[in-house]
Every structure is written in C-alpha cells, then in structure tokens.
Protein backbone atom coordinates (compact mmCIF):
# COMPACT_ATOMS: atom_id res chain seq x y z
CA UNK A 1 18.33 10.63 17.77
CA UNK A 2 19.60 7.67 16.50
CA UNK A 3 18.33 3.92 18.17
CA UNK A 4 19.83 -0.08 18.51
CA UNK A 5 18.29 -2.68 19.41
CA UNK A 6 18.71 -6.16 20.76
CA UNK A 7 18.65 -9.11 18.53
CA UNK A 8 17.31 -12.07 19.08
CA UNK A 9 18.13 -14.73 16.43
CA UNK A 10 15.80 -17.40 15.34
CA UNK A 11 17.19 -20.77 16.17
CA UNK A 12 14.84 -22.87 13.21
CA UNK A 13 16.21 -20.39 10.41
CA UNK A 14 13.13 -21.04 7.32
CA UNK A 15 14.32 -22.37 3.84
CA UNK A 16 14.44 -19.41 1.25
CA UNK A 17 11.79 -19.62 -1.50
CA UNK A 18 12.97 -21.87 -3.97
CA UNK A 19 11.63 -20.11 -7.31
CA UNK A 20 11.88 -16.06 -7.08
CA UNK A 21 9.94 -15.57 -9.60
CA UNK A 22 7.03 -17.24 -7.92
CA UNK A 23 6.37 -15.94 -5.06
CA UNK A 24 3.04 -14.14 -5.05
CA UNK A 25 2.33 -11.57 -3.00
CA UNK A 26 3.61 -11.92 0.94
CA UNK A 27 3.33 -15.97 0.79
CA UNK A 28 6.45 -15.92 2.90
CA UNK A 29 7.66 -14.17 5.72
CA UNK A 30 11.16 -13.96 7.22
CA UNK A 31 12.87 -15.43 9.74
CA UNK A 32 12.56 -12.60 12.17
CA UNK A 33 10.43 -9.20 12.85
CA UNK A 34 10.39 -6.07 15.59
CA UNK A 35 8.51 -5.50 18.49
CA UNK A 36 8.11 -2.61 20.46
CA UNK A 37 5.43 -1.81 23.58
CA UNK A 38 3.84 1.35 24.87
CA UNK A 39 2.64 2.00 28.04
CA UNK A 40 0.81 5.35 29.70
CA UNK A 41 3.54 7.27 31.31
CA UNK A 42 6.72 5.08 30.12
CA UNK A 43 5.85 6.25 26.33
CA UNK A 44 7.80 3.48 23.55
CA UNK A 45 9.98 1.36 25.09
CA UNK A 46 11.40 -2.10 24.91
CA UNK A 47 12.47 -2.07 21.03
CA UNK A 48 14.25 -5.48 20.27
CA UNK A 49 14.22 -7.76 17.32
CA UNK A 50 13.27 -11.38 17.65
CA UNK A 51 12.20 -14.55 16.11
CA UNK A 52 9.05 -14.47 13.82
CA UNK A 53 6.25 -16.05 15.55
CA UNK A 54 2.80 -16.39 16.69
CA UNK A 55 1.98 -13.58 19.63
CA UNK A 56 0.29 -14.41 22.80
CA UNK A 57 -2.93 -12.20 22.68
CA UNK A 58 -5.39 -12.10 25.71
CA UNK A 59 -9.05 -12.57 24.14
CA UNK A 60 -10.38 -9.53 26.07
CA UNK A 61 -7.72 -7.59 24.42
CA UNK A 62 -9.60 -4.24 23.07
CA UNK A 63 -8.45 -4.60 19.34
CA UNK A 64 -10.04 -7.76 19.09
CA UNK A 65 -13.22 -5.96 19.80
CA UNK A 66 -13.29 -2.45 19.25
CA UNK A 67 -10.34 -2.81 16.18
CA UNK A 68 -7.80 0.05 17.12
CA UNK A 69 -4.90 -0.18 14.86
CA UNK A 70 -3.29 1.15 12.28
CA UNK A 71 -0.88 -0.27 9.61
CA UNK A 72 1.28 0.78 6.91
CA UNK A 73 3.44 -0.60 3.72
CA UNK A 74 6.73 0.11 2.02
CA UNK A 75 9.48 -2.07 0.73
CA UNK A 76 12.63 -2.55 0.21
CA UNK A 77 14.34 -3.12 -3.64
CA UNK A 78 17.20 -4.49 -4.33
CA UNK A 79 19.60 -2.88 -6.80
CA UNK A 80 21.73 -4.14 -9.62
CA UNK A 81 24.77 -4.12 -7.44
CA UNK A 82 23.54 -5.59 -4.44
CA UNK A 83 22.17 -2.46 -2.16
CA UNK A 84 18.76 -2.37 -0.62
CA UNK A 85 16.69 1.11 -0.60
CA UNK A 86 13.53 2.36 0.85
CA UNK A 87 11.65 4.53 -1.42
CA UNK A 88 10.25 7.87 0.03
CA UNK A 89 10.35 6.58 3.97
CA UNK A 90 9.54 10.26 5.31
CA UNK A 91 6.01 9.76 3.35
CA UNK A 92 5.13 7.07 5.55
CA UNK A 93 6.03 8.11 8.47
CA UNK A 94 3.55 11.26 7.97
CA UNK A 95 0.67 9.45 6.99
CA UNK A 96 1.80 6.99 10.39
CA UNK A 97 1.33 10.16 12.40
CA UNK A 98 -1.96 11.41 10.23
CA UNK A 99 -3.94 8.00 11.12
CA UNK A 100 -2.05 7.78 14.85
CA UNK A 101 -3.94 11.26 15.80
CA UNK A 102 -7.70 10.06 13.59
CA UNK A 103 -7.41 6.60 15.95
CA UNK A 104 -6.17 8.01 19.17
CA UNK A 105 -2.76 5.80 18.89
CA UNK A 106 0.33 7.36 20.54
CA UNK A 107 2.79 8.97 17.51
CA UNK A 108 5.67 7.13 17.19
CA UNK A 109 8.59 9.20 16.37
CA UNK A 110 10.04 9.71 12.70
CA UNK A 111 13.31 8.45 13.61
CA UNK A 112 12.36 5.79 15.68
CA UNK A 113 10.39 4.02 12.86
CA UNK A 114 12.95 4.53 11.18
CA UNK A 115 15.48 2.86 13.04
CA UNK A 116 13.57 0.05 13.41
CA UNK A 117 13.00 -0.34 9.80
CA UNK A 118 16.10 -0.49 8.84
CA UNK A 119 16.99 -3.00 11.72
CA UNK A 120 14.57 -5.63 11.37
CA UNK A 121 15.51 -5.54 7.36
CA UNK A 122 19.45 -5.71 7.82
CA UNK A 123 18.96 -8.68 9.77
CA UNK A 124 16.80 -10.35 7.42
CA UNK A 125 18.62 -9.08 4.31
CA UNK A 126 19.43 -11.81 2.81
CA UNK A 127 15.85 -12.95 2.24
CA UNK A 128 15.36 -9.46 -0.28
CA UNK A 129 15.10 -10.46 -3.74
CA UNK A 130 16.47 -9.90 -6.28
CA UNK A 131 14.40 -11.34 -9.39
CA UNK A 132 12.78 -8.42 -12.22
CA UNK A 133 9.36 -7.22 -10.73
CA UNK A 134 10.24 -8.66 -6.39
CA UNK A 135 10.99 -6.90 -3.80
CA UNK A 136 10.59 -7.05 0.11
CA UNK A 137 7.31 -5.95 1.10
CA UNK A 138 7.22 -4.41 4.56
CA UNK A 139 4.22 -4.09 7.37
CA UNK A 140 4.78 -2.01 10.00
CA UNK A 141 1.75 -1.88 12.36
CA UNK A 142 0.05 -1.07 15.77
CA UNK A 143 -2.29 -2.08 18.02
CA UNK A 144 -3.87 -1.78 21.20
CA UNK A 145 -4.37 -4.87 23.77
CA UNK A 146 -5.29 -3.61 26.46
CA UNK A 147 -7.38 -5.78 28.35
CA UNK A 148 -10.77 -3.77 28.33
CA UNK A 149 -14.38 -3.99 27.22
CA UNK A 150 -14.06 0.23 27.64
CA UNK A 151 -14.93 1.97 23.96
CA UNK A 152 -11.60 4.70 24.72
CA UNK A 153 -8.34 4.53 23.72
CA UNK A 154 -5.94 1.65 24.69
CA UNK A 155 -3.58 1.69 28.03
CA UNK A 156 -0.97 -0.30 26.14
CA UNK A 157 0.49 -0.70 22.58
CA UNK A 158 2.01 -3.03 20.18
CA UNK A 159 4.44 -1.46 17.35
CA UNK A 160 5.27 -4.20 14.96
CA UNK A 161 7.34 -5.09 11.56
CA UNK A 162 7.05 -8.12 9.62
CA UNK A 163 8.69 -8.75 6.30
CA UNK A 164 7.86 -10.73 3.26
CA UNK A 165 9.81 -10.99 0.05
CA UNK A 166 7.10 -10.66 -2.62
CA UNK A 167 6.81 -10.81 -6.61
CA UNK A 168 3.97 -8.22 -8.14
CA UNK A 169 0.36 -7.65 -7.24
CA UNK A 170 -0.86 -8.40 -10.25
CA UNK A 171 1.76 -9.54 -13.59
CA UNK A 172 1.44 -11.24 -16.82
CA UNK A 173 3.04 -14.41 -17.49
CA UNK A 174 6.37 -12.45 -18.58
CA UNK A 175 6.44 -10.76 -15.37
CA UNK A 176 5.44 -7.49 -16.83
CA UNK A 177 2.24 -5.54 -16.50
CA UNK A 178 -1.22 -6.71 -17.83
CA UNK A 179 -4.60 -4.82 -17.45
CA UNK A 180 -7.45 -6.07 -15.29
CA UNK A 181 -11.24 -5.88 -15.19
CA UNK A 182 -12.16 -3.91 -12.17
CA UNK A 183 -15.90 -3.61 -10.57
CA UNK A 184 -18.02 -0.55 -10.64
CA UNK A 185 -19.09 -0.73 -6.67
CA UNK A 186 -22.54 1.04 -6.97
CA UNK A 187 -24.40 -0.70 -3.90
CA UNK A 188 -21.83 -0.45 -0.53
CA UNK A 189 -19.19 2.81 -0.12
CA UNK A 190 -15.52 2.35 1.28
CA UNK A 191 -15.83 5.98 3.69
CA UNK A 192 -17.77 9.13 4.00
CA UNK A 193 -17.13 12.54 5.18
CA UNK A 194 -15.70 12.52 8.48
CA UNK A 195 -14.35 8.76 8.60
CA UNK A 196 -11.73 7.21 8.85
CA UNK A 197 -11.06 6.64 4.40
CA UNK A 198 -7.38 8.90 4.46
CA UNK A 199 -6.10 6.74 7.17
CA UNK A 200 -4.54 3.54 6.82
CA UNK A 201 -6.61 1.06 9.63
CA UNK A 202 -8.10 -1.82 9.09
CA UNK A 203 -11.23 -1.34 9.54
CA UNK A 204 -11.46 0.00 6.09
CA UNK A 205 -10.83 -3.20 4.33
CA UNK A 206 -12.75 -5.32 6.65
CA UNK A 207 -15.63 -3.33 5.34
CA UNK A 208 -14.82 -3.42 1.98
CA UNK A 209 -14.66 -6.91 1.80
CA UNK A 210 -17.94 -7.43 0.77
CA UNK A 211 -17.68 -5.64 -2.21
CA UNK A 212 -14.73 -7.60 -3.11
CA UNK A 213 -16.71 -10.63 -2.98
CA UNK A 214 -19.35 -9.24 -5.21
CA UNK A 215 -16.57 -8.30 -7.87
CA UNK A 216 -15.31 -11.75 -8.38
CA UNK A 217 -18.26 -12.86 -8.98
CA UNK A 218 -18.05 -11.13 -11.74
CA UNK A 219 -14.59 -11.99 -12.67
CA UNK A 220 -13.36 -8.90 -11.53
CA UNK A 221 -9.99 -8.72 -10.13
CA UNK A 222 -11.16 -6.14 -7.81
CA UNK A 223 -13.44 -2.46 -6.88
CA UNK A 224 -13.98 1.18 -8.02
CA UNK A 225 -15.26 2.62 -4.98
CA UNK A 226 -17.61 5.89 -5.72
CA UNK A 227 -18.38 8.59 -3.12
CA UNK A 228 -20.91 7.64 -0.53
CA UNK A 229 -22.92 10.60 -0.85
CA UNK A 230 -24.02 10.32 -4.30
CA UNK A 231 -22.57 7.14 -5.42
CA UNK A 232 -21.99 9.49 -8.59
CA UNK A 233 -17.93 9.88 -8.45
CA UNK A 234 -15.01 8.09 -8.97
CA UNK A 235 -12.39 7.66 -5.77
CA UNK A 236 -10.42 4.53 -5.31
CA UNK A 237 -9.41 1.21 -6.71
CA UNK A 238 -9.29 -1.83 -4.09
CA UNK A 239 -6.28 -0.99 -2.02
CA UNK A 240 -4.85 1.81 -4.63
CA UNK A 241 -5.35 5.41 -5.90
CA UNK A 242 -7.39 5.72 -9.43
CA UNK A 243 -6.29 7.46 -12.35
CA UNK A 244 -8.60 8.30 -15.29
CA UNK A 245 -6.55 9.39 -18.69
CA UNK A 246 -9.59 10.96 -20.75
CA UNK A 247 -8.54 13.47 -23.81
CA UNK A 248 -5.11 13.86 -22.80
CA UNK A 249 -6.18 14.55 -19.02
CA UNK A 250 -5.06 12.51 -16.13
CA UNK A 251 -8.03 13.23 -13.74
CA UNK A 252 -8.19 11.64 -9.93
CA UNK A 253 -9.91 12.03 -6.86
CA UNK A 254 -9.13 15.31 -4.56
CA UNK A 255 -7.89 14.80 -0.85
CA UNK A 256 -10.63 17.34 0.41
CA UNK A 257 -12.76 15.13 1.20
CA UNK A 258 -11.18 13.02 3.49
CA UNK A 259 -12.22 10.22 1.93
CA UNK A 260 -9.09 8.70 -0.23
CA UNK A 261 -6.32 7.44 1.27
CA UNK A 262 -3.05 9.40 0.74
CA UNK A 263 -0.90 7.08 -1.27
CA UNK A 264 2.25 7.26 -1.56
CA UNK A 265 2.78 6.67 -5.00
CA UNK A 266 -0.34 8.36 -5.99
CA UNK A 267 1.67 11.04 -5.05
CA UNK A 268 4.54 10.08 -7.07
CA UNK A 269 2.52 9.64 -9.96
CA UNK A 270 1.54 13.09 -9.72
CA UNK A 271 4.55 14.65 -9.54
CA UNK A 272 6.41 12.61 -12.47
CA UNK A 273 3.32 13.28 -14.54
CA UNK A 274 3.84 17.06 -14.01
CA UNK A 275 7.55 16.31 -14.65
CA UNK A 276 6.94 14.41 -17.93
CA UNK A 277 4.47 17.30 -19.07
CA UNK A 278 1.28 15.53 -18.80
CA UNK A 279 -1.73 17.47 -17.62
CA UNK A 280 -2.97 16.15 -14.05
CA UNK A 281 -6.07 17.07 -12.39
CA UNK A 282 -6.74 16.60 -8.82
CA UNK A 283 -10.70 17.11 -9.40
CA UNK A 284 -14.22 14.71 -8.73
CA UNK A 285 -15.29 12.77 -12.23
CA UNK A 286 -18.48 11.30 -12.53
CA UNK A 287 -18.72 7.19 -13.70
CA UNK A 288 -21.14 8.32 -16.46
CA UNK A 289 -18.41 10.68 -17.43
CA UNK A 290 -16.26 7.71 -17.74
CA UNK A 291 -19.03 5.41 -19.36
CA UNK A 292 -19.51 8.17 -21.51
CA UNK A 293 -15.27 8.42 -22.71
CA UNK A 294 -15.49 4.57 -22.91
CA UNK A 295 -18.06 4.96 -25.83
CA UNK A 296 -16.94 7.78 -27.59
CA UNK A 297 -13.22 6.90 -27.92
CA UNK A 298 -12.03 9.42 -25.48
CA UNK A 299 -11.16 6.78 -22.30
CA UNK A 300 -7.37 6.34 -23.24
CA UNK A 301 -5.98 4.96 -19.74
CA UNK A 302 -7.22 3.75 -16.32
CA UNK A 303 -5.06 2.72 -14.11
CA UNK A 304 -4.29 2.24 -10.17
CA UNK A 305 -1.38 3.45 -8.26
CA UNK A 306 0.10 1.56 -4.58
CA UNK A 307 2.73 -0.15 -2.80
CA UNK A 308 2.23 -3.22 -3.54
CA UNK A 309 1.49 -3.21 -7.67
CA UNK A 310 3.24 0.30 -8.61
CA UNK A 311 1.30 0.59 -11.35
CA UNK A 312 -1.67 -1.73 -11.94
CA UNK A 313 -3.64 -0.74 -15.87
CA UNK A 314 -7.29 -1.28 -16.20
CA UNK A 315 -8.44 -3.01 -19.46
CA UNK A 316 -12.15 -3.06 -18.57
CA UNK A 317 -14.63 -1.22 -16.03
CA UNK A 318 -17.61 -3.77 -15.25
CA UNK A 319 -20.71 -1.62 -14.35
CA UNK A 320 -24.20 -2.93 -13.50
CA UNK A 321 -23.59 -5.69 -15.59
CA UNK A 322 -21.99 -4.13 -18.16
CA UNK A 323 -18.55 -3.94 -19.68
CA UNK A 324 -16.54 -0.65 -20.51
CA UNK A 325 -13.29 -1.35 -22.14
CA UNK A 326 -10.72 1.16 -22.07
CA UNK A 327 -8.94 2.44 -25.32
CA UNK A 328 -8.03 -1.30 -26.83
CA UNK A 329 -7.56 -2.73 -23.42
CA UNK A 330 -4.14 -2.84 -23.14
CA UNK A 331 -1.66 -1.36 -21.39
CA UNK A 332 -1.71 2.41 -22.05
CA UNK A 333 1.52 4.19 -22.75
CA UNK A 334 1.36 6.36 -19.75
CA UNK A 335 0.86 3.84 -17.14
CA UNK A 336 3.71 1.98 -18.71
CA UNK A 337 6.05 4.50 -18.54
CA UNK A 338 4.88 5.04 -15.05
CA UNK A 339 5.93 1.25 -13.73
CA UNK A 340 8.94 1.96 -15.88
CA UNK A 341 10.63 5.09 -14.05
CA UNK A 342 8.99 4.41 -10.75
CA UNK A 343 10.38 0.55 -10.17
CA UNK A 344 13.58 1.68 -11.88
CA UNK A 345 13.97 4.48 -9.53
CA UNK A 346 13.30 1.78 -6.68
CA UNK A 347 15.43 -0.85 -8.18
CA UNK A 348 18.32 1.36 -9.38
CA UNK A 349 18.06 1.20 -13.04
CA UNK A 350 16.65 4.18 -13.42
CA UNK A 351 18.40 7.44 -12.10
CA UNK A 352 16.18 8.56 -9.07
CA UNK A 353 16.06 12.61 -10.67
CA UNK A 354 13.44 13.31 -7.89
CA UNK A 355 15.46 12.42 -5.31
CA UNK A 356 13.14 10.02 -3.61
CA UNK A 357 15.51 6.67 -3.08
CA UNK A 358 16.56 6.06 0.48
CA UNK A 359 20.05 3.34 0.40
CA UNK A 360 20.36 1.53 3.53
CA UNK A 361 23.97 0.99 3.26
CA UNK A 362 23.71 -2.80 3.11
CA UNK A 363 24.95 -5.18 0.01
CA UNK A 364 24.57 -8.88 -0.32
C-alpha cells in the first residue's frame, strides 16, 4: 500500500548551516517534520507534514510520567551525483515492531513508516549534506499522551520524524576517524534479563546517564556496559554495539540475552566481516579477558558500531582507575576498513555488493 500526505510548508524557512563541515551532531534541525496520531478503534490516522515546532503537550500526559515511547535512527547520505539513500530501512522497521510489542505501542506498518520517511525527507532535501563524513540524521519516534495517571498502555499516540543534517559522532580534526578512551562501567548496569536492553526506548539512556557522568570524569568519551548479573562480561558501548579484535578474533556480545540492543550496523559489521574472511564470534568475553589481551599484546582492536558514528575505534579502556591501551592506540586496520566500505556503501563511493542501499529517487 502505498501513502501521501498533506504538506504544510513552513512560512519562517531557517538559514542553512553556514560551515558543513561543522556541524556536530543534530545541532540543527529542518524546517519541517511528520506527524501522525493513533487512537483506539480509528488505528493511524491523520499523516501530514508540517512546520517544525514546539508541540502542545498536556502535563498529565502519561509519557511524561510513566515514559512510554519508543524511538529509532537512520539517515539519509547523499551521493556523489546528487541522490539521497536510506541504508537498510527494512532493519528498522523490524526492530520498530520488536520494541512496539516489549512497550505495548500499536505496530505501525512497514510501509507506512516508510512512506513517511521518505516524505518528510523529500521535502526537506535540500538541507542533506553533502560534505565527507555528514549526512542527515533521522528520528522517528512515538509516544503516548494520553491524559492518565493509569500505569497501562496509552489511549492515544504520537508517531513523529524530525530531521537534522549532522557531521560524525566522534572525528579527528581531518574529519576522519580517531580512537577514544571509553569507561569500564563496573558500579551501575544498562539492562538485565527480562528488560527492556534490545529495545530502543528511552528509558534506557535516561538510566544510563549516570554512568556517563562518572566517565567524563574521567575523561572518558563514554561507557562499556558489563552484564548485570555478574558485572563480569563485556556488552555495549554508550549508544553502540562493542567489538573486541583479540588474536585475530572479532568477539561481541550474543543477542540471547536480551540484553543488547540489535544494531543495525552491528549487524552489518558482522556480515562484511564474514564477507572479508575475518573470524566473528557472537559469544560472552570477560573484562579480565580483555585486561588480560591488553597486557600481553594480544588486544589488536576495540571498536563500537551505530548510526550515528559508523564506526567509532577505542584507543584506551579506563578500568577502576586504570588505563588499558589497545594495540598502539590507534586506529586498527579492521575498524578502518569497516568506516571505509560501510559509509562508502551509504554515500555511493563504494559499490553496495550486499545490496543494502535504499535510493529515494530524489537529486539536488
């Protein structure tokens, strides 16, 4: 089924960012975003496209309170010749239904997020840049605000997208990648067996802000979660997937345990890595494993996979006060020819040989 939906344009169009390749991750937003509501027994309804603004929010409204949402992120790139493509869409519109059914949200159909994707960025396609390392970062999300101090699920929904064009998550001075000192998070856990850690709510990061706090304190960039159970094994980096190169091994956390968020390009590291020949392991690794590799020479890569970085190399692991560098602590040749093939599949200057690109049939 294919959708359209009514536009309306903002009459105080923004100025564009002046310097491309300084604009930080989602500083800016565009000129205009979608909107869609759901109600009990009319289903989604009401798609239309409008100005970007503030929303008019009752305070009683039960995500205020009780926090049931849900969220997501993509982009879009722009190519050498103009065109704008998604990369791997149908990923995120799984995980979308996987965290719709853990937080009680109505599914919203494949093809309508879809639709309304690729509406909200043709009208604002002009703001997707087209600078080495940007690209247009895009939040789709949904909430409930229904007016109730009830603990159950909402009577009426939100479905939003909001756009930002956006330079890397973390880059050197060149642009390019650099490694970072991450955290060793040994005191508060991001989710446990039965939560809510593989879906994408966020509830998750609200928590793990603490943690955050404690790492730049340290002058860590950001947090390697391990499992709440033990606080023995590795699972995530921050906002990303972790990988753990050790003797010619790329080892990260299973799925199993419900605990690590699906990632899209975690995903998409794994598969290329098969593709390139590299041995992957989808298995649990202890940190003293890792302490242990560190010291004896054996640690040749950490790095972080997501949306928003790519790729993001680890120089050095800060634990309990002390410092773990990683091979020389630069960036490792794996995770650079990672960001290499995977933002040149999304930007075009790479052939796409898995197949994942998605054009939108739009040119500047």
């Amino acid at each position: 089924m294919s959708y359209t939906f009514p536009v309306t344009r903002t009459t105080h169009p923004k100025p564009r960012p002046a310097d491309e390749t300084k604009l930080g991750f989602c500083n800016y937003f565009t000129d205009h975003m979608f909107v869609m509501d759901w109600d009990e027994g009319q289903g989604w309804h009401d798609g239309r496209i409008v100005p970007h603004e503030p929303l008019l929010i009752e305070p009683a409204s039960c995500v205020l309170h009780y926090a049931q949402m849900m969220f997501e992120g993509m982009k879009a790139y722009r190519t050498p010749t103009g065109e704008i493509m998604l990369f791997r869409p149908d990923m995120n519109i799984k995980r979308m239904a996987r965290t719709a059914e853990r937080m009680c949200i109505p599914e919203l159909p494949g093809d309508l997020f879809l639709d309304a994707v690729k509406a909200v960025v043709a009208e604002d396609s002009d703001w997707v840049p087209t600078a080495p390392g940007t690209a247009m970062y895009i939040r789709p999300f949904i909430f409930g605000d229904e007016v109730s101090f009830s603990v159950l699920p909402a009577k009426h929904y939100r479905f939003l997208i909001i756009l930002s064009p956006c330079g890397s998550y973390y880059a050197a001075n060149d642009g390019g990648l650099t490694t970072t000192r991450i955290y060793v998070q040994d005191k508060y856990i991001r989710a446990a067996r039965g939560g809510t850690g593989y879906a994408k709510v966020g509830g998750n990061y609200g928590g793990g802000m603490r943690a955050s706090k404690d790492a730049m304190q340290y002058n860590c960039k950001d947090v390697l979660w391990l499992d709440a159970a033990e606080h023995k094994y590795v699972e995530e980096i921050g906002t990303s997937n972790a990988f753990f190169r050790i003797n010619d091994e790329v080892i990260t956390a299973p799925l199993d345990s419900g605990t690590i968020l699906p990632g899209i390009t975690r995903d998409s590291v794994i598969q290329l890595l098969k593709h390139f020949g590299v041995k992957v392991s989808e298995r649990k690794l202890a940190i003293d494993d890792v302490k242990k590799a560190s010291e004896d020479g054996t640690l040749q890569e950490i790095f972080a996979s997501g949306t928003a970085a790519v790729i993001s190399p680890i120089g050095w692991l800060c634990c309990e006060g002390k410092d773990y560098q990683v091979a020389d602590g630069k960036v490792g040749p794996i995770a650079q020819k990672l960001y290499d093939t995977l933002y040149g599949m999304q930007t075009g200057t790479v052939e796409d040989f898995m197949g994942w690109t998605y054009p939108l049939g739009l040119k500047k």
